[in-house]
N, C-alpha and C. Protein backbone atom coordinates (compact mmCIF):
# COMPACT_ATOMS: atom_id res chain seq x y z
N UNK A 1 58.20 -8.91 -30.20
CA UNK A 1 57.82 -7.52 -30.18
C UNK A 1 59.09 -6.67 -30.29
N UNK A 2 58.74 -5.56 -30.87
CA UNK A 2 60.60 -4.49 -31.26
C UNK A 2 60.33 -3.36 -30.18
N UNK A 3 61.91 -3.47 -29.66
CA UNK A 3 61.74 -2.84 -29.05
C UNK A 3 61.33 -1.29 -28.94
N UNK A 4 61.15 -0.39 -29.74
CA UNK A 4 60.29 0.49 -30.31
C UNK A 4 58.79 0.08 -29.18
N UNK A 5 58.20 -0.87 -29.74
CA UNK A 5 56.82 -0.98 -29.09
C UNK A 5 57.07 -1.40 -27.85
N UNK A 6 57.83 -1.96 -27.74
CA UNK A 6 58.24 -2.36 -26.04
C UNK A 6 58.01 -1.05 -25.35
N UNK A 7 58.96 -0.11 -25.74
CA UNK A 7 58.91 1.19 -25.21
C UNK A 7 57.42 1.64 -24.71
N UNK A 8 57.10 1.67 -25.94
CA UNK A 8 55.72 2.39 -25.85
C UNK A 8 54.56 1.95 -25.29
N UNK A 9 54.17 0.65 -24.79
CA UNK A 9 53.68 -0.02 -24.26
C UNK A 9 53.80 0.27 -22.59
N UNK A 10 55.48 0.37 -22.59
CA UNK A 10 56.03 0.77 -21.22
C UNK A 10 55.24 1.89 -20.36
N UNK A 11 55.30 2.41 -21.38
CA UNK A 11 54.74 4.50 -21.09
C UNK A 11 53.51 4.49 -21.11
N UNK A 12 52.52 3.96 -22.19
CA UNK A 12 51.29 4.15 -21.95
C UNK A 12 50.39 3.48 -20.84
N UNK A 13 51.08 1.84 -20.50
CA UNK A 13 50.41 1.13 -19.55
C UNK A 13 50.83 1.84 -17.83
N UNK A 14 51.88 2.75 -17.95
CA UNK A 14 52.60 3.35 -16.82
C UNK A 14 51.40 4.07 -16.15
N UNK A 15 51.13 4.19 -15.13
CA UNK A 15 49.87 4.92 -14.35
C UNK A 15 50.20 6.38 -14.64
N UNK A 16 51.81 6.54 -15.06
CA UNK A 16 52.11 8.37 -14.54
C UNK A 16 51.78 8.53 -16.30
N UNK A 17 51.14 7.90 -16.97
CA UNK A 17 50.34 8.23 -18.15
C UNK A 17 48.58 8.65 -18.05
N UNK A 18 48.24 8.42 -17.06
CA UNK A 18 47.07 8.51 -16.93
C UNK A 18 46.99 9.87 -15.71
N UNK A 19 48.25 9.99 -15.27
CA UNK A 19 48.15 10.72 -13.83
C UNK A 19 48.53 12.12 -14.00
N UNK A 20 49.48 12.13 -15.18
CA UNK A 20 50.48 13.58 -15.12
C UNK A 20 49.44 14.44 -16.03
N UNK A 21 48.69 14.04 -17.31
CA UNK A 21 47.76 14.61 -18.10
C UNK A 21 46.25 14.68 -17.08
N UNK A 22 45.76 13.84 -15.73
CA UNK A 22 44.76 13.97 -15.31
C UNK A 22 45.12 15.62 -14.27
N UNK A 23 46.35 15.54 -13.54
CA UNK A 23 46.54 16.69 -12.48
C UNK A 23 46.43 18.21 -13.69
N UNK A 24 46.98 17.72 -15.02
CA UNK A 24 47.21 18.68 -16.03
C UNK A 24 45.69 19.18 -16.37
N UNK A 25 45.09 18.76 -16.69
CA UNK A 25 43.88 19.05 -16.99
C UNK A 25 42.64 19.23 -15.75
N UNK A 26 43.03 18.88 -14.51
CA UNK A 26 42.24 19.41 -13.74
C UNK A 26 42.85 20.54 -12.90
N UNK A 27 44.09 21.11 -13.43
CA UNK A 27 44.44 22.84 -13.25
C UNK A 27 43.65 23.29 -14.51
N UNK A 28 43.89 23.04 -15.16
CA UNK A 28 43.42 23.54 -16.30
C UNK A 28 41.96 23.89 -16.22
N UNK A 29 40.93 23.17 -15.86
CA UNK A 29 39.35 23.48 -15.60
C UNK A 29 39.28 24.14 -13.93
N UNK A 30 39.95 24.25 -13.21
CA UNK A 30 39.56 24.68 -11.96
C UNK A 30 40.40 26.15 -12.40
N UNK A 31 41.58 26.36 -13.27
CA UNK A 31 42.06 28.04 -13.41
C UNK A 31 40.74 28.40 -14.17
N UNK A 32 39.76 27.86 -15.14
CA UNK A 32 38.72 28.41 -16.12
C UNK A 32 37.59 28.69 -15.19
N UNK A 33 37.64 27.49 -14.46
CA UNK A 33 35.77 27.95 -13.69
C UNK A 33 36.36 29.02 -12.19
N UNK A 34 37.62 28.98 -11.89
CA UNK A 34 37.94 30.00 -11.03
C UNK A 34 37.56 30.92 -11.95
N UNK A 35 38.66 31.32 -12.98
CA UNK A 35 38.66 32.71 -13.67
C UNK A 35 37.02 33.10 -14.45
N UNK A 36 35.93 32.29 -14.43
CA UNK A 36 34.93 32.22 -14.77
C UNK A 36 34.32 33.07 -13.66
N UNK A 37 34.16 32.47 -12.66
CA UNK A 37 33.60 32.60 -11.36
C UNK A 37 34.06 34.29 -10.74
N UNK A 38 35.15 34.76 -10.76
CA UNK A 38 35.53 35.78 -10.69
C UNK A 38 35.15 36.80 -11.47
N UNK A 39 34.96 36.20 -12.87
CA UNK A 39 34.40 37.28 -13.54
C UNK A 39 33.01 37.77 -13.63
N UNK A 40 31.80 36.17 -13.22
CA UNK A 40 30.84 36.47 -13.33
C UNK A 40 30.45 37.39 -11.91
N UNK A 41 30.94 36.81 -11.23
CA UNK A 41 30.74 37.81 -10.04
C UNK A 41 30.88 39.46 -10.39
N UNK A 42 32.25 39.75 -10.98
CA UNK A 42 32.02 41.20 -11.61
C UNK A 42 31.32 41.61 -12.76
N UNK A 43 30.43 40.76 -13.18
CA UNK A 43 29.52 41.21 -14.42
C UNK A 43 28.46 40.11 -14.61
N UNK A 44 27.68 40.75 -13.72
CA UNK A 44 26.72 39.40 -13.49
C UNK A 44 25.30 40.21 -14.97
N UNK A 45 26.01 39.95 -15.84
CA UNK A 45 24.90 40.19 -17.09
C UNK A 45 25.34 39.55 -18.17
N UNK A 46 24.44 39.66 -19.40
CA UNK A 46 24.76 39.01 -20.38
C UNK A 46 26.19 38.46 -21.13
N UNK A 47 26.64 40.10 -20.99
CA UNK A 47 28.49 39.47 -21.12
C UNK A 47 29.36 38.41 -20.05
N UNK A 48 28.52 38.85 -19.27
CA UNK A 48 29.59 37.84 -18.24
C UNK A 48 29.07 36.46 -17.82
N UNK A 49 28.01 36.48 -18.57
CA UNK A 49 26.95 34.69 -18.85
C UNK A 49 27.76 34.26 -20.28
N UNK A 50 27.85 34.86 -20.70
CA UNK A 50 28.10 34.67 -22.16
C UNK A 50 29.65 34.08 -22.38
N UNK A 51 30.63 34.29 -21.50
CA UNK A 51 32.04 34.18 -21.69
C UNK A 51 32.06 33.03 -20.55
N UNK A 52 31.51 32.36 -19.95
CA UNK A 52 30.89 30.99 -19.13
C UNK A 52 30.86 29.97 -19.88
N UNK A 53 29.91 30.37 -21.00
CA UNK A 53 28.86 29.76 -21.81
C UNK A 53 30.13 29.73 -22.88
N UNK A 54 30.71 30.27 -23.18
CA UNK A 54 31.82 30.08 -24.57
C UNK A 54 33.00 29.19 -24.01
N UNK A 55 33.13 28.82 -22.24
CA UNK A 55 34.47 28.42 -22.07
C UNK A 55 33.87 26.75 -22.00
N UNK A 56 32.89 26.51 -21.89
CA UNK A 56 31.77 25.70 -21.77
C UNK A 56 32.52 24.45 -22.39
N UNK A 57 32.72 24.67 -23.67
CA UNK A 57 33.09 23.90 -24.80
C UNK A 57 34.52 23.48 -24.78
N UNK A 58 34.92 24.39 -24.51
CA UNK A 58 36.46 23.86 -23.89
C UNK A 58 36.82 22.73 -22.94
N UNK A 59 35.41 23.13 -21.68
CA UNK A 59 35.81 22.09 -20.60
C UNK A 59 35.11 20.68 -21.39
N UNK A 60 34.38 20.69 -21.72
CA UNK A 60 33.68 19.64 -22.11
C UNK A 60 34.77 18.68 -23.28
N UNK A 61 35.09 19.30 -23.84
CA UNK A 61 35.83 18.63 -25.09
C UNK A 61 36.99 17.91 -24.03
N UNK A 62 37.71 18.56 -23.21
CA UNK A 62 38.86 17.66 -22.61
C UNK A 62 38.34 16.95 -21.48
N UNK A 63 36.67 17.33 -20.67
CA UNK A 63 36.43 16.32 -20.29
C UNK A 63 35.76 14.91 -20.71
N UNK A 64 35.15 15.22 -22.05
CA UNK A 64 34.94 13.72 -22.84
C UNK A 64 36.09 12.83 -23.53
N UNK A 65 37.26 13.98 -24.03
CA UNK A 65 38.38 13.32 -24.69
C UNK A 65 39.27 12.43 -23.27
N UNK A 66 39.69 13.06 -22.46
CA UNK A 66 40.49 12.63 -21.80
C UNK A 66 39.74 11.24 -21.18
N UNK A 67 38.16 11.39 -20.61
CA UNK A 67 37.65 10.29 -20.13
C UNK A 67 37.61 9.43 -21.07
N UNK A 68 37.56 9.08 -22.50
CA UNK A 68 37.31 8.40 -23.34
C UNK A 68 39.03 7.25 -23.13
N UNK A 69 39.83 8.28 -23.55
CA UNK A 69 41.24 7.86 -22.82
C UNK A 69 41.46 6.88 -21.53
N UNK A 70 40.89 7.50 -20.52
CA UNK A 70 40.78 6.70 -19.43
C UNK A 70 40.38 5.31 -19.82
N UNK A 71 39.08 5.52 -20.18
CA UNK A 71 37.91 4.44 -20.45
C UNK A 71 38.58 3.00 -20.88
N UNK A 72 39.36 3.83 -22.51
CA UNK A 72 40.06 3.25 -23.08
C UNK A 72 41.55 2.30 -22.95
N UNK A 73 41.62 2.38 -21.65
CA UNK A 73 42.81 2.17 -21.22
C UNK A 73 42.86 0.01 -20.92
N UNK A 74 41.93 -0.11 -20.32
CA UNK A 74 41.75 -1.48 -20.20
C UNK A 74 41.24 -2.32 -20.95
N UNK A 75 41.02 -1.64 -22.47
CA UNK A 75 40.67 -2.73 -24.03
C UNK A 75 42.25 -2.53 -24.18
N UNK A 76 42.89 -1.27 -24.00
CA UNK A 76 44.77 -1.33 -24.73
C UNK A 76 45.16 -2.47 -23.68
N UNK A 77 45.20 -2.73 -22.83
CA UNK A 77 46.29 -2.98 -21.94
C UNK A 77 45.78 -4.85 -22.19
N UNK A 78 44.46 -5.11 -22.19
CA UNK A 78 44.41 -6.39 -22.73
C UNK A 78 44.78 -7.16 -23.30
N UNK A 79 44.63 -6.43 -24.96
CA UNK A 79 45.13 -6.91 -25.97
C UNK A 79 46.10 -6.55 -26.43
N UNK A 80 46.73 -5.69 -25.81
CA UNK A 80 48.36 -6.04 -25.52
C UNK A 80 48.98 -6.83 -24.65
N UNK A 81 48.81 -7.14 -23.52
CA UNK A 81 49.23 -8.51 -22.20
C UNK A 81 48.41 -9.58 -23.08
N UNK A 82 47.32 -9.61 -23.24
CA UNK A 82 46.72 -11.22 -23.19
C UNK A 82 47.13 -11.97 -24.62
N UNK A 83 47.73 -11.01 -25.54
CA UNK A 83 48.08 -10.82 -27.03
C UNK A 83 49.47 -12.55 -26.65
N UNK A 84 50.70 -12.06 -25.42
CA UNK A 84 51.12 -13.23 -24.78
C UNK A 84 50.79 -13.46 -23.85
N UNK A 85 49.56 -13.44 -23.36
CA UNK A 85 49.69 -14.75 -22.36
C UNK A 85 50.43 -14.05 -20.86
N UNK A 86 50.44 -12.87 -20.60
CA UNK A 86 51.48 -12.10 -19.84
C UNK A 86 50.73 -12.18 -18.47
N UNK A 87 51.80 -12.72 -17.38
CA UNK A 87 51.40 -12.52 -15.75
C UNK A 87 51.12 -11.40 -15.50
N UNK A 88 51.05 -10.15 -15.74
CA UNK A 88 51.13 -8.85 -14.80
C UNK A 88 49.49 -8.31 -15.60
N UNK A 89 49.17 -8.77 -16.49
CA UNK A 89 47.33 -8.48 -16.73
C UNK A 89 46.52 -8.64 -15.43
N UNK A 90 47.21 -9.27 -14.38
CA UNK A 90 46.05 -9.32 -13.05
C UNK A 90 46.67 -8.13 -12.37
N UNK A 91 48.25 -7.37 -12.20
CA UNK A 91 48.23 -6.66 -11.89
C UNK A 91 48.06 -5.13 -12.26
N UNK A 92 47.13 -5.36 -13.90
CA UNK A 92 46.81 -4.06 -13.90
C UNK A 92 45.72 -3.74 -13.85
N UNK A 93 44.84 -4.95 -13.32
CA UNK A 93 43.56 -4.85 -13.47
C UNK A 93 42.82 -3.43 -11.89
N UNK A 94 43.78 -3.31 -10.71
CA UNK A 94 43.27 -2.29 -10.29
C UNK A 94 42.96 -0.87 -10.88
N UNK A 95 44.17 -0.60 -11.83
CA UNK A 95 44.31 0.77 -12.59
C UNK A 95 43.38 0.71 -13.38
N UNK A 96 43.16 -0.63 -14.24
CA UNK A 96 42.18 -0.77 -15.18
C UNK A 96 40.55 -0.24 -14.67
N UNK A 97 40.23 -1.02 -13.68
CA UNK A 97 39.35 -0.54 -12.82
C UNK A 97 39.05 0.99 -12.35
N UNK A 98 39.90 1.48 -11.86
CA UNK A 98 39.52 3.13 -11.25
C UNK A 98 39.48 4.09 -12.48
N UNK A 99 40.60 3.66 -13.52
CA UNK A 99 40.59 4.24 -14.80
C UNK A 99 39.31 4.30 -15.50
N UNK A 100 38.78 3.15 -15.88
CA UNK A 100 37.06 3.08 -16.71
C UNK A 100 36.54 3.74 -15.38
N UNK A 101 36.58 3.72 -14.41
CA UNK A 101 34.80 4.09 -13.53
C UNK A 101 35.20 5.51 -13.74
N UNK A 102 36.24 6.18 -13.21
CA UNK A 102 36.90 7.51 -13.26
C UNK A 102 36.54 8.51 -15.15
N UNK A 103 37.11 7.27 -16.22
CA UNK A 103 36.69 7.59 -17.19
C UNK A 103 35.86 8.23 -17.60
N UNK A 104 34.70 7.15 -17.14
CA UNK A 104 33.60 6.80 -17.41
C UNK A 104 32.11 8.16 -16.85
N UNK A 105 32.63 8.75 -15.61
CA UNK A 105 32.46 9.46 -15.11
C UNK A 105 32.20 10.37 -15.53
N UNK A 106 33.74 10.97 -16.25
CA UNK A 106 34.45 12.42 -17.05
C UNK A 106 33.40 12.26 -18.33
N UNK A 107 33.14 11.09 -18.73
CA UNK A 107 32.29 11.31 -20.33
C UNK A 107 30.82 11.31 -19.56
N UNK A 108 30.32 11.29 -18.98
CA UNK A 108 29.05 11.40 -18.63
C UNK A 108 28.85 12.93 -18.02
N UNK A 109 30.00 13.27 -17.48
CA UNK A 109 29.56 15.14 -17.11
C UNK A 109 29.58 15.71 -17.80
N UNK A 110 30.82 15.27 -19.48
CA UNK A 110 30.92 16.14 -20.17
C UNK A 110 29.57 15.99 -21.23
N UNK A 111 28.90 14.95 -21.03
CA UNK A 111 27.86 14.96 -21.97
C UNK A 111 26.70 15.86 -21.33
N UNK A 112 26.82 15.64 -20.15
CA UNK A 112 25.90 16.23 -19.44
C UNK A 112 25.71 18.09 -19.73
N UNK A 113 26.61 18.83 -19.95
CA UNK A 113 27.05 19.81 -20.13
C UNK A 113 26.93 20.31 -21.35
N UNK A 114 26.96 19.24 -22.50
CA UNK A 114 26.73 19.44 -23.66
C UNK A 114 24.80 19.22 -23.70
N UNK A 115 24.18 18.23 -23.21
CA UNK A 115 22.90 18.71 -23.58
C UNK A 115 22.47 19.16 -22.77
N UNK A 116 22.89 20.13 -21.76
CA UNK A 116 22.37 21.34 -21.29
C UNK A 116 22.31 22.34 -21.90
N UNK A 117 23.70 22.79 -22.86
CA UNK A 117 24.31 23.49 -23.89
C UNK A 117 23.34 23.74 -24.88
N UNK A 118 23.03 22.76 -25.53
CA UNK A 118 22.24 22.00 -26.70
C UNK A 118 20.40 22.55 -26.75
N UNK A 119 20.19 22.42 -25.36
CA UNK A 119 18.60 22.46 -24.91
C UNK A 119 18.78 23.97 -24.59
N UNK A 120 19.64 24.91 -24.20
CA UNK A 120 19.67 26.55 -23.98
C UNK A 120 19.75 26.86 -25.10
N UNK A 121 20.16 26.42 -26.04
CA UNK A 121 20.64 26.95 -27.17
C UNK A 121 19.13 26.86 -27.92
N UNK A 122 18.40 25.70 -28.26
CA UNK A 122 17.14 25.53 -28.66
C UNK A 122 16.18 26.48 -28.10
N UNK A 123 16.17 26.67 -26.64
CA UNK A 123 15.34 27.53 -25.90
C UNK A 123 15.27 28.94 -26.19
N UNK A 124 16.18 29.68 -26.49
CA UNK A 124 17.10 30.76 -26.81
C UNK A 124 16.37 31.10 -28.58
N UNK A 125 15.72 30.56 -28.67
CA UNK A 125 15.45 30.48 -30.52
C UNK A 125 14.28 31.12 -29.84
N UNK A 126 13.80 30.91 -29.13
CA UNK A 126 12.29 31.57 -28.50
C UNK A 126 12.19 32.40 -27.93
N UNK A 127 13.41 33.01 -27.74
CA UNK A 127 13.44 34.49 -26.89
C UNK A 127 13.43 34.28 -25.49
N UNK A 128 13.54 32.90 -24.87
CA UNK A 128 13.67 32.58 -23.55
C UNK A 128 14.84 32.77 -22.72
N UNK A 129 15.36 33.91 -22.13
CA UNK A 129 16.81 34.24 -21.64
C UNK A 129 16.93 33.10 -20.49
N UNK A 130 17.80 32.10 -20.59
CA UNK A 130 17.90 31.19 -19.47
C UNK A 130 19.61 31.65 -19.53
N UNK A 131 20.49 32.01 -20.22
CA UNK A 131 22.06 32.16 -19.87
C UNK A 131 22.37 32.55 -18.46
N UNK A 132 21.48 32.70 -17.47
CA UNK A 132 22.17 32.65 -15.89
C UNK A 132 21.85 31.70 -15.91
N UNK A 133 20.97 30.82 -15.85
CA UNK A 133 20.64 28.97 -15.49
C UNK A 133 21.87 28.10 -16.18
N UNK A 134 22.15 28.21 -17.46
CA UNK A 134 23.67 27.83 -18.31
C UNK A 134 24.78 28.08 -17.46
N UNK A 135 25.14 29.26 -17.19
CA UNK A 135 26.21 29.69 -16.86
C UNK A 135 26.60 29.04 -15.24
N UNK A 136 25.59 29.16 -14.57
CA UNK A 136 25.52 28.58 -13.30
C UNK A 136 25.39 27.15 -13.51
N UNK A 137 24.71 26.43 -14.13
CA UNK A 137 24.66 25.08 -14.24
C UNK A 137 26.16 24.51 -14.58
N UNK A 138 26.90 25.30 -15.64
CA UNK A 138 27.94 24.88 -16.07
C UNK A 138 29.26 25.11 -15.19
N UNK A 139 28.88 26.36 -14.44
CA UNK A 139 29.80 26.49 -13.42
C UNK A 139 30.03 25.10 -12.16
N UNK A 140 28.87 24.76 -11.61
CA UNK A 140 28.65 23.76 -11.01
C UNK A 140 28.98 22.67 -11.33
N UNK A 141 28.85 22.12 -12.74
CA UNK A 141 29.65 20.77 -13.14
C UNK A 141 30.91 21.02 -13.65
N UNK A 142 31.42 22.06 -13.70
CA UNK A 142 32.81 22.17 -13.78
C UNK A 142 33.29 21.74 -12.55
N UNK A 143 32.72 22.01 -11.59
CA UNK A 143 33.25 21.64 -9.80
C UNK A 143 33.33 19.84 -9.55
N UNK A 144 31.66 19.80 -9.95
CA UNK A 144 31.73 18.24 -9.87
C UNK A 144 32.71 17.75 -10.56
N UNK A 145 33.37 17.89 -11.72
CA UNK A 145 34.27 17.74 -12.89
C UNK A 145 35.45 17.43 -12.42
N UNK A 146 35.68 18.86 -11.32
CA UNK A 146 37.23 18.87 -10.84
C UNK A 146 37.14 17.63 -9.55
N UNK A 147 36.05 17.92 -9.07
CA UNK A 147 36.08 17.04 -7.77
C UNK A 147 36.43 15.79 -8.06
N UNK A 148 35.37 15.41 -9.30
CA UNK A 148 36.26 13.80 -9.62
C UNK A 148 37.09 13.65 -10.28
N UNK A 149 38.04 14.53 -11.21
CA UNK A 149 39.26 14.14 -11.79
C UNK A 149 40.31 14.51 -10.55
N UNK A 150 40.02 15.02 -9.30
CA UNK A 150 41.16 15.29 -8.11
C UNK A 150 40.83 13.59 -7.30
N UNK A 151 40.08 13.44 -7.17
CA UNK A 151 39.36 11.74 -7.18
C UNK A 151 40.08 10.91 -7.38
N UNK A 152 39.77 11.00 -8.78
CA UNK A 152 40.72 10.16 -9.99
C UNK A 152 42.27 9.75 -9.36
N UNK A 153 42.96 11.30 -9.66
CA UNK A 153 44.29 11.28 -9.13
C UNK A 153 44.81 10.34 -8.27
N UNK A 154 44.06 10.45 -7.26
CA UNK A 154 44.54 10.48 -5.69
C UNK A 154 44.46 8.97 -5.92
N UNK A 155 42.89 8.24 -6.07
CA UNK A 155 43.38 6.88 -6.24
C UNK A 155 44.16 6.29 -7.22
N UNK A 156 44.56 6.87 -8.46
CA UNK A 156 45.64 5.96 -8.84
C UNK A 156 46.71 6.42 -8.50
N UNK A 157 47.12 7.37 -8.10
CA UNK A 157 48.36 7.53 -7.35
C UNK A 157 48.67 7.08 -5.61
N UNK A 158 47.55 6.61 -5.49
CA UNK A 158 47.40 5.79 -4.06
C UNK A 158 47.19 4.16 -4.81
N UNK A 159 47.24 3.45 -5.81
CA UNK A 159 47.20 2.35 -6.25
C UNK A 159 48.72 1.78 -5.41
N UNK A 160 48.42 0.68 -4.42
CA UNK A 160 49.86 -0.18 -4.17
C UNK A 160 50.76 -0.34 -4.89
N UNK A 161 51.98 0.33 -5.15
CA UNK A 161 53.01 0.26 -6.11
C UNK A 161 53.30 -1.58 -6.07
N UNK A 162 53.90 -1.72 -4.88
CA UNK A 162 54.39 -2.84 -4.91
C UNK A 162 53.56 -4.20 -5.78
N UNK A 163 52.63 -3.88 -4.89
CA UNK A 163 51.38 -5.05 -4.99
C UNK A 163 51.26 -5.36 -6.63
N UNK A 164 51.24 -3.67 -7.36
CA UNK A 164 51.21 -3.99 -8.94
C UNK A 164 52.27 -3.84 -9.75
N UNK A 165 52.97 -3.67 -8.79
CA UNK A 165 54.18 -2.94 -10.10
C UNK A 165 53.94 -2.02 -11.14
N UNK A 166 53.68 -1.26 -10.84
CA UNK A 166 52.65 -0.22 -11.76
C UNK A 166 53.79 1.06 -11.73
């Protein structure tokens, strides 16, 4: 293997690859559904359902991309270790672990969010005003969202250094 990929192998299998972009992105959705939340409170009408409902897409996209990432982390790390035959595949199998369930998680809220999205949007063709049920629904799994990517964090940054060498 060159060392080029050595490198890179280094960095991506590194936990503070999974950790520094997870704390990053869960400021990132807790400043939106704060600054959401603040606003709907001062404009609890259509405009202020409506700018909820537009940030919507934002959270969702980095919470399916990034969980997909996660997810993805223990097909890379496989078939890269098992590629030789490498001792330390048992010690990444904890990260591997919290990573997919944690992942796995992030793509199921963000889907969740999207066919809520999806079904208001259909409803809305009928003249049915549900954008406080959206806006509030979406506010709420933004929370669940943050709750488990602060989750996330904590246990792989509580993963036994020693134990894995991680």
């Amino acid at each position: 293997m060159t060392k080029t990929r050595q490198i890179i192998y280094a960095v991506v299998l590194n936990r503070g690859f999974l950790l520094f972009p997870l704390v990053l992105i869960s400021l990132l959705v807790g400043s939106i559904t704060a600054d959401d939340l603040r606003f709907l409170l001062g404009h609890m009408d259509t405009h202020g359902y409506q700018r909820v409902i537009d940030n919507e897409s934002t959270i969702t996209i980095l919470l399916i991309g990034f969980g997909a990432i996660m997810d993805g982390r223990k097909i890379f790390s496989k078939r890269l270790l098992e590629s030789k035959n490498d001792p330390t595949l048992e010690q990444h199998s904890a990260l591997n672990a919290t990573s997919e369930y944690y992942g796995f998680m992030l793509i199921v809220i963000g889907i969740a969010i999207e066919i809520v999205d999806q079904i208001t949007r259909y409803l809305r063709t009928f003249d049915i005003d549900i954008m406080a049920f959206e806006a509030i629904f979406s506010l709420v799994f933004n929370v669940i969202a943050l709750i488990v990517m602060l989750k996330a964090a904590y246990r792989i940054a509580a993963i036994d250094i020693e134990a894995h060498q991680l």
